[in-house]
N, C-alpha and C. Protein backbone atom coordinates (compact mmCIF):
# COMPACT_ATOMS: atom_id res chain seq x y z
N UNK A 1 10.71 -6.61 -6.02
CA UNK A 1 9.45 -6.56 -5.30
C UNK A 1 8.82 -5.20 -5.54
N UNK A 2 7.16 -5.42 -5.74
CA UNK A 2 6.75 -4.04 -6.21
C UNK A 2 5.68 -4.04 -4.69
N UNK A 3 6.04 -2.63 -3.71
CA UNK A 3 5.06 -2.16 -2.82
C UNK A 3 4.29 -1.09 -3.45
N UNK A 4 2.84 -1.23 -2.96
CA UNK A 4 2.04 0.00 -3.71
C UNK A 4 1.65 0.68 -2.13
N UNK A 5 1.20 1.85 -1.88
CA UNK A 5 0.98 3.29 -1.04
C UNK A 5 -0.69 3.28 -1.29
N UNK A 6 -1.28 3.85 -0.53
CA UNK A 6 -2.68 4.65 -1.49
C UNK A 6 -2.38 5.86 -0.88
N UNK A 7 -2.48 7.27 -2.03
CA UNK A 7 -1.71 8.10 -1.26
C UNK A 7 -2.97 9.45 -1.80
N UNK A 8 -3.09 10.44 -0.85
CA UNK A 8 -3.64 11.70 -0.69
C UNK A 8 -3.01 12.67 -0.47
N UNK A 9 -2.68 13.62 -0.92
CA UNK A 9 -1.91 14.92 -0.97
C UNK A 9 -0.56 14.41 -0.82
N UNK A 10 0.29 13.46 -1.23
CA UNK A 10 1.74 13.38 -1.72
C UNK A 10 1.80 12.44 -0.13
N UNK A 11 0.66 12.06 0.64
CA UNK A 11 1.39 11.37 1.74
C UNK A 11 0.43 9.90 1.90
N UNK A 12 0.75 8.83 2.86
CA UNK A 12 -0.13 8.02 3.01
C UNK A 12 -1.61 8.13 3.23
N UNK A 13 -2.51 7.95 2.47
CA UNK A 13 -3.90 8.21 2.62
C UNK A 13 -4.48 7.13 3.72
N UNK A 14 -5.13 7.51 5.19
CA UNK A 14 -5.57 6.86 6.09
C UNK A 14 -7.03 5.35 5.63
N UNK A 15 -7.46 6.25 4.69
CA UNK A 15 -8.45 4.98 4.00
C UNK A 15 -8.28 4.93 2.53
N UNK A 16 -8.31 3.14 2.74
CA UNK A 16 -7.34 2.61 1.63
C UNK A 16 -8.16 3.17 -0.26
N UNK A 17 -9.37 2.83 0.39
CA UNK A 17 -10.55 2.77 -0.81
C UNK A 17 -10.65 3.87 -1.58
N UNK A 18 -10.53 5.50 -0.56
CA UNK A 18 -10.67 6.73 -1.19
C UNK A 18 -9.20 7.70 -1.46
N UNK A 19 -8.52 7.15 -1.99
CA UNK A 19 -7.19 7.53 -2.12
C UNK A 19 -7.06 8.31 -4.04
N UNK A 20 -6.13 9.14 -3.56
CA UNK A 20 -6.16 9.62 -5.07
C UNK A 20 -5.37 9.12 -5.92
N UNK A 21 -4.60 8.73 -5.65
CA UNK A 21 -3.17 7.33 -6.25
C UNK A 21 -2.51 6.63 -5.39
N UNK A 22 -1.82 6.01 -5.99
CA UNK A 22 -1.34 5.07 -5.47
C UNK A 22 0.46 4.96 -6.47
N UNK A 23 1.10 5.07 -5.32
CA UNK A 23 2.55 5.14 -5.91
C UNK A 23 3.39 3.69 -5.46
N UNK A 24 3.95 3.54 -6.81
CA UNK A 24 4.10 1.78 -6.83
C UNK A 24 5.54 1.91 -7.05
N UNK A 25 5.97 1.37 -5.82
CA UNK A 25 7.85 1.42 -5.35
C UNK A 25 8.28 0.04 -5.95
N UNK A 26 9.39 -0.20 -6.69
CA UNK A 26 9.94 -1.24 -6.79
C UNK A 26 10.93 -1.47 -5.63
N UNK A 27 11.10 -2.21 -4.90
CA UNK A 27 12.30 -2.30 -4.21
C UNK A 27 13.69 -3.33 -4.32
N UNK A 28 14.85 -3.53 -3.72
CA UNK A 28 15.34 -4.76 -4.02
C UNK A 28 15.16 -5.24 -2.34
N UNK A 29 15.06 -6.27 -1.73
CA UNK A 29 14.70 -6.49 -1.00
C UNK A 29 15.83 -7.37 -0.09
N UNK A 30 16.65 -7.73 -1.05
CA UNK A 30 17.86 -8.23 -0.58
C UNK A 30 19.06 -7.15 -0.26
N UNK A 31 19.11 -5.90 -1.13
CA UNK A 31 19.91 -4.75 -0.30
C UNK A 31 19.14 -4.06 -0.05
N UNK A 32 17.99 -3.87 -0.03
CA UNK A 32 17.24 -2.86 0.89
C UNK A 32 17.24 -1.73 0.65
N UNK A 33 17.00 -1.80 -1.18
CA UNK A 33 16.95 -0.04 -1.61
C UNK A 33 15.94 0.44 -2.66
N UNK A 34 15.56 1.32 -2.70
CA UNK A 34 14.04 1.65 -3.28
C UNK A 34 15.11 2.14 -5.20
N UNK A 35 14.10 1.07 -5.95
CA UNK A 35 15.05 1.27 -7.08
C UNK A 35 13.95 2.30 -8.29
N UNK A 36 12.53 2.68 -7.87
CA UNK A 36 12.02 3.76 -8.81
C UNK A 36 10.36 3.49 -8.83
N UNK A 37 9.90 4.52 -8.61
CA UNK A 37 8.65 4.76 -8.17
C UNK A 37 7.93 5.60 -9.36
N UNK A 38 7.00 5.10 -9.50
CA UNK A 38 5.49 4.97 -10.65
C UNK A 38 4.23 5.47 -9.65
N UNK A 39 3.57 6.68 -9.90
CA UNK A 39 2.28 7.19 -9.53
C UNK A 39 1.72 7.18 -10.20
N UNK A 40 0.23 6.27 -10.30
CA UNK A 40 -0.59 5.98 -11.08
C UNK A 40 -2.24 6.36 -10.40
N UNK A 41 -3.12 6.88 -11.32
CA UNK A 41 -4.21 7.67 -10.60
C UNK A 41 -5.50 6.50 -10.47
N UNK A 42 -6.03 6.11 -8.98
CA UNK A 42 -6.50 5.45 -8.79
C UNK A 42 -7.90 5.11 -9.42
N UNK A 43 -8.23 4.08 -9.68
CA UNK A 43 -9.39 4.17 -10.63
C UNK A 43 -10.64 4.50 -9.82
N UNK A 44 -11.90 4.53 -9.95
CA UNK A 44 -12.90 4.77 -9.55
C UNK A 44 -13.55 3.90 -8.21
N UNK A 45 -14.11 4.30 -7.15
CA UNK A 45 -14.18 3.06 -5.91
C UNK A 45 -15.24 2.07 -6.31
N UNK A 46 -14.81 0.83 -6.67
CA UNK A 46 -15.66 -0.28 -6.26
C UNK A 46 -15.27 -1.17 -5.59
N UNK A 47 -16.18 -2.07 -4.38
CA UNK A 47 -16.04 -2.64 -3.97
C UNK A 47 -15.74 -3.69 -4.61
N UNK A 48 -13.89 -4.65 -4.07
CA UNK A 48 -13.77 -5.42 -4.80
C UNK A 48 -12.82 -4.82 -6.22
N UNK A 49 -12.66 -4.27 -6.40
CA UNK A 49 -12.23 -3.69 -7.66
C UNK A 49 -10.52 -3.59 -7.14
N UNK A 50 -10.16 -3.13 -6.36
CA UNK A 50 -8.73 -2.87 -6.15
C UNK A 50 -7.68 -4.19 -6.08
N UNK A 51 -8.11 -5.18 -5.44
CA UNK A 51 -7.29 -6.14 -5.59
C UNK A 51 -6.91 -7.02 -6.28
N UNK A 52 -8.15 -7.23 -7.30
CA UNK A 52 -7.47 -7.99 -8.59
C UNK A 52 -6.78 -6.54 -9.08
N UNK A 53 -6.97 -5.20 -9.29
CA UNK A 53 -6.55 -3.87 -10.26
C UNK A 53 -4.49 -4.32 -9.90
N UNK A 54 -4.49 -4.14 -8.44
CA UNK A 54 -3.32 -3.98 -7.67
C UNK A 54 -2.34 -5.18 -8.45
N UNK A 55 -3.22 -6.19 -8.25
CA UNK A 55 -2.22 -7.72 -8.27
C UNK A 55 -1.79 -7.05 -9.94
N UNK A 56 -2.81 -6.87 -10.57
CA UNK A 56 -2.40 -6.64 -12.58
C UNK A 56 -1.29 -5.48 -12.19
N UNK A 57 -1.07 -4.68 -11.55
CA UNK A 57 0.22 -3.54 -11.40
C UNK A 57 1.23 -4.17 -10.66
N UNK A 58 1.49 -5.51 -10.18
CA UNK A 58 2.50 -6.12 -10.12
C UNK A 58 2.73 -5.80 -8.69
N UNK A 59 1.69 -5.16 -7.98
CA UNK A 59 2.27 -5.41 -5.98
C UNK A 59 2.04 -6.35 -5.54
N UNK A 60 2.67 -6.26 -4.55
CA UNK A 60 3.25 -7.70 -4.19
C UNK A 60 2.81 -7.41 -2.63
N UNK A 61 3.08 -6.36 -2.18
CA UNK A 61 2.90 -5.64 -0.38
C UNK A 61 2.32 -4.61 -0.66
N UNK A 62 1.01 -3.95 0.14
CA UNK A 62 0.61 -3.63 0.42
C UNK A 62 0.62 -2.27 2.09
N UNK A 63 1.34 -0.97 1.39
CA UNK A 63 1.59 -0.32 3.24
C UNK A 63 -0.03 0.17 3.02
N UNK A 64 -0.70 0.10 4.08
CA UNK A 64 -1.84 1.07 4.04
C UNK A 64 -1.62 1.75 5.59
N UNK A 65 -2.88 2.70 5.91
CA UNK A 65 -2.99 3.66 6.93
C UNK A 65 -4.74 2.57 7.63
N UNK A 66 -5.05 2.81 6.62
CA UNK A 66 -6.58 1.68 7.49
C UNK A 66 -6.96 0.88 6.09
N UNK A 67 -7.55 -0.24 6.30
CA UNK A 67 -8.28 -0.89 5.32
C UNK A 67 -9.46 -1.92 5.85
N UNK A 68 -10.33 -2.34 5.56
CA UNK A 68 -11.35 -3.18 6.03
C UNK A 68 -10.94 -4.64 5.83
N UNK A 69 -11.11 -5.53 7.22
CA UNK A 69 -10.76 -6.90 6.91
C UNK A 69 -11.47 -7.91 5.33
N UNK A 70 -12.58 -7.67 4.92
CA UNK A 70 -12.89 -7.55 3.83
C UNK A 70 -12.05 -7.37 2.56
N UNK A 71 -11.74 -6.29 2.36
CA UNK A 71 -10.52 -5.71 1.49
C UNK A 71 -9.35 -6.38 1.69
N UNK A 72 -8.39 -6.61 3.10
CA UNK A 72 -7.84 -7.20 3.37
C UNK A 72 -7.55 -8.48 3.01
N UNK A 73 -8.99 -9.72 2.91
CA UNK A 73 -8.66 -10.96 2.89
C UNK A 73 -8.91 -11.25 0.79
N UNK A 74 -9.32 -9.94 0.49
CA UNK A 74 -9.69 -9.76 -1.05
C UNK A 74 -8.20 -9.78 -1.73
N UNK A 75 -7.17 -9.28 -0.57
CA UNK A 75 -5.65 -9.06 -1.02
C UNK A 75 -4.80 -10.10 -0.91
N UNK A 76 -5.22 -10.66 0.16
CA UNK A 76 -4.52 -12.11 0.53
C UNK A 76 -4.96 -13.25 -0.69
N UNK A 77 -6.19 -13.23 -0.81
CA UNK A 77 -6.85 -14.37 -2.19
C UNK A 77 -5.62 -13.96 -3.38
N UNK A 78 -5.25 -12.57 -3.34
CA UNK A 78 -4.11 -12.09 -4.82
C UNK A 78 -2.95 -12.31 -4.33
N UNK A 79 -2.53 -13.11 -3.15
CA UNK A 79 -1.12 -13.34 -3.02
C UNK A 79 -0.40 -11.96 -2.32
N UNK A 80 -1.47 -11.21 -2.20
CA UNK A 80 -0.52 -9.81 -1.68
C UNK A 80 -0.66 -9.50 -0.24
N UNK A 81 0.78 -8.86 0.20
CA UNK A 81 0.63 -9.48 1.50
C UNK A 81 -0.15 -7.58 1.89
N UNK A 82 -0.53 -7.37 3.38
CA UNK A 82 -1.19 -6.04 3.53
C UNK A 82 -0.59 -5.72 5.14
N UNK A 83 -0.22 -4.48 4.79
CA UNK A 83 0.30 -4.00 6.33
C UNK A 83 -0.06 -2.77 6.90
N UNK A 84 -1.38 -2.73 7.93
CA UNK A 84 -2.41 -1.51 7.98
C UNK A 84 -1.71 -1.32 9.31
N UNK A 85 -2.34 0.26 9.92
CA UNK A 85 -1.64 1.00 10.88
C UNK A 85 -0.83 1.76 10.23
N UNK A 86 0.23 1.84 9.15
CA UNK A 86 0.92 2.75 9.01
C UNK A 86 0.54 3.94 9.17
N UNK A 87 1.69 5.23 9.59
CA UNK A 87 1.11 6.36 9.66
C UNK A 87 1.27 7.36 8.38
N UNK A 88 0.73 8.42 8.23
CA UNK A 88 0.62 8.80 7.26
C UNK A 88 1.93 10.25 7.01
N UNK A 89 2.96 9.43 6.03
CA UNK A 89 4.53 9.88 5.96
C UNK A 89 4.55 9.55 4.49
N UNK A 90 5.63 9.93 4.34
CA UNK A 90 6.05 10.05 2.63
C UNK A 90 6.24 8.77 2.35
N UNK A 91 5.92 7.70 1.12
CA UNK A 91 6.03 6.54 0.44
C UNK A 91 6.96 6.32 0.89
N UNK A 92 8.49 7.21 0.72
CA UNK A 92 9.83 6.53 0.14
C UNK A 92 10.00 6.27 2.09
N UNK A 93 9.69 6.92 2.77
CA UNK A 93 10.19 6.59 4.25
C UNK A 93 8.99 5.55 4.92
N UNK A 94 8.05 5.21 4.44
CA UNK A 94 7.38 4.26 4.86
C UNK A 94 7.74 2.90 4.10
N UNK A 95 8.58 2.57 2.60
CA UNK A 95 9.28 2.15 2.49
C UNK A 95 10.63 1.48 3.09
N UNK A 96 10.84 2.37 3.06
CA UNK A 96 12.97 2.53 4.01
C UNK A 96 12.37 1.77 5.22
N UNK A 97 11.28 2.35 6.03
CA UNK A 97 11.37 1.47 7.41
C UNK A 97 11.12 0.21 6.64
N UNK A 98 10.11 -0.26 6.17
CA UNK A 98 9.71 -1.39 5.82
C UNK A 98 10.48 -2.37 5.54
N UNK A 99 11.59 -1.95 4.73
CA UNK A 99 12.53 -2.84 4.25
C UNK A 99 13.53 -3.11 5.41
N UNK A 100 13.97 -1.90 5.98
CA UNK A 100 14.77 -2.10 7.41
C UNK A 100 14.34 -3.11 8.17
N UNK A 101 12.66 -3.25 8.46
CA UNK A 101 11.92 -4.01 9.37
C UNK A 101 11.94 -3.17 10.32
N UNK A 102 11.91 -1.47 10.49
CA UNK A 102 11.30 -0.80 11.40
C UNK A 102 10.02 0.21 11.03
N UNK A 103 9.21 -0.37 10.60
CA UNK A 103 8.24 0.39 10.14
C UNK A 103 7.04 -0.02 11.14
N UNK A 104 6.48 0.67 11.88
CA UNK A 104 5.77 1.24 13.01
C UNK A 104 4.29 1.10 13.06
N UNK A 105 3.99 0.35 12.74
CA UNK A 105 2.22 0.44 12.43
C UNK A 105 1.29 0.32 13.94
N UNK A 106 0.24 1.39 13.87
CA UNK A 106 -0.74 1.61 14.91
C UNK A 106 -2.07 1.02 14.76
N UNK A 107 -2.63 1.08 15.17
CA UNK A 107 -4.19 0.57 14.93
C UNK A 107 -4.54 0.70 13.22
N UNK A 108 -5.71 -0.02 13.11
CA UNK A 108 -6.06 0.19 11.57
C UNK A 108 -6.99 1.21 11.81
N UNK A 109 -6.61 1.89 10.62
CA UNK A 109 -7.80 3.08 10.67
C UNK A 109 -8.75 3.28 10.39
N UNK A 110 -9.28 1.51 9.73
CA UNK A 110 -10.26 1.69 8.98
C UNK A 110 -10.89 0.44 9.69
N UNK A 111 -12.60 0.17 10.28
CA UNK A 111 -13.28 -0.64 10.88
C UNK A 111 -14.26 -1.34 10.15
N UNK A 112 -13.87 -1.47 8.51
CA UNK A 112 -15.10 -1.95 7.88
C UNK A 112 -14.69 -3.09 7.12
């Protein structure tokens, strides 16, 4: 399973759209361990543009910090699932909870 981040200064970026990369975790999901992570520099913002981009880089889940229901249901049409509220922590530990099934999500941060 491949989870992608959108990430700003090495941590979770709060809005999904203006992020400077995006670091794409493979995980195994059946032992529950992060097997090697790919940072790739996010392409330019268009609306619409990220979720077919995402699905072609092989994610599968989606952690974000905020994203717009819009964007959201643009991810679901690609089969990818999206999990907003996260807070903004290092990939590999917003991972680890995730896979545990204790990963903590708050409001979305993003209202558009």
């Amino acid at each position: 399973m491949r989870i992608a981040l959108p990430l700003a200064q090495g941590k979770l970026c709060m809005h999904f759209g203006h992020c400077e990369c995006f670091a794409l975790i493979d995980v195994d999901p059946a032992a529950k361990v992060i097997e090697k992570r790919v940072d790739i520099t996010a392409p330019a913002h268009q609306p619409g543009l990220l979720p077919p981009w995402l699905a072609g880089q092989g994610a599968e889940v989606i952690i974000a910090g905020g994203m717009g229901q819009r964007a959201q249901d643009l991810f679901a049409q690609q089969g990818i699932r999206v999990v907003v509220g996260a807070p903004a922590q290092s990939p590999e530990k917003l991972v680890s909870d995730y896979l545990a099934g204790s990963l903590v999500s708050g409001p979305n941060a993003c209202d558009h």
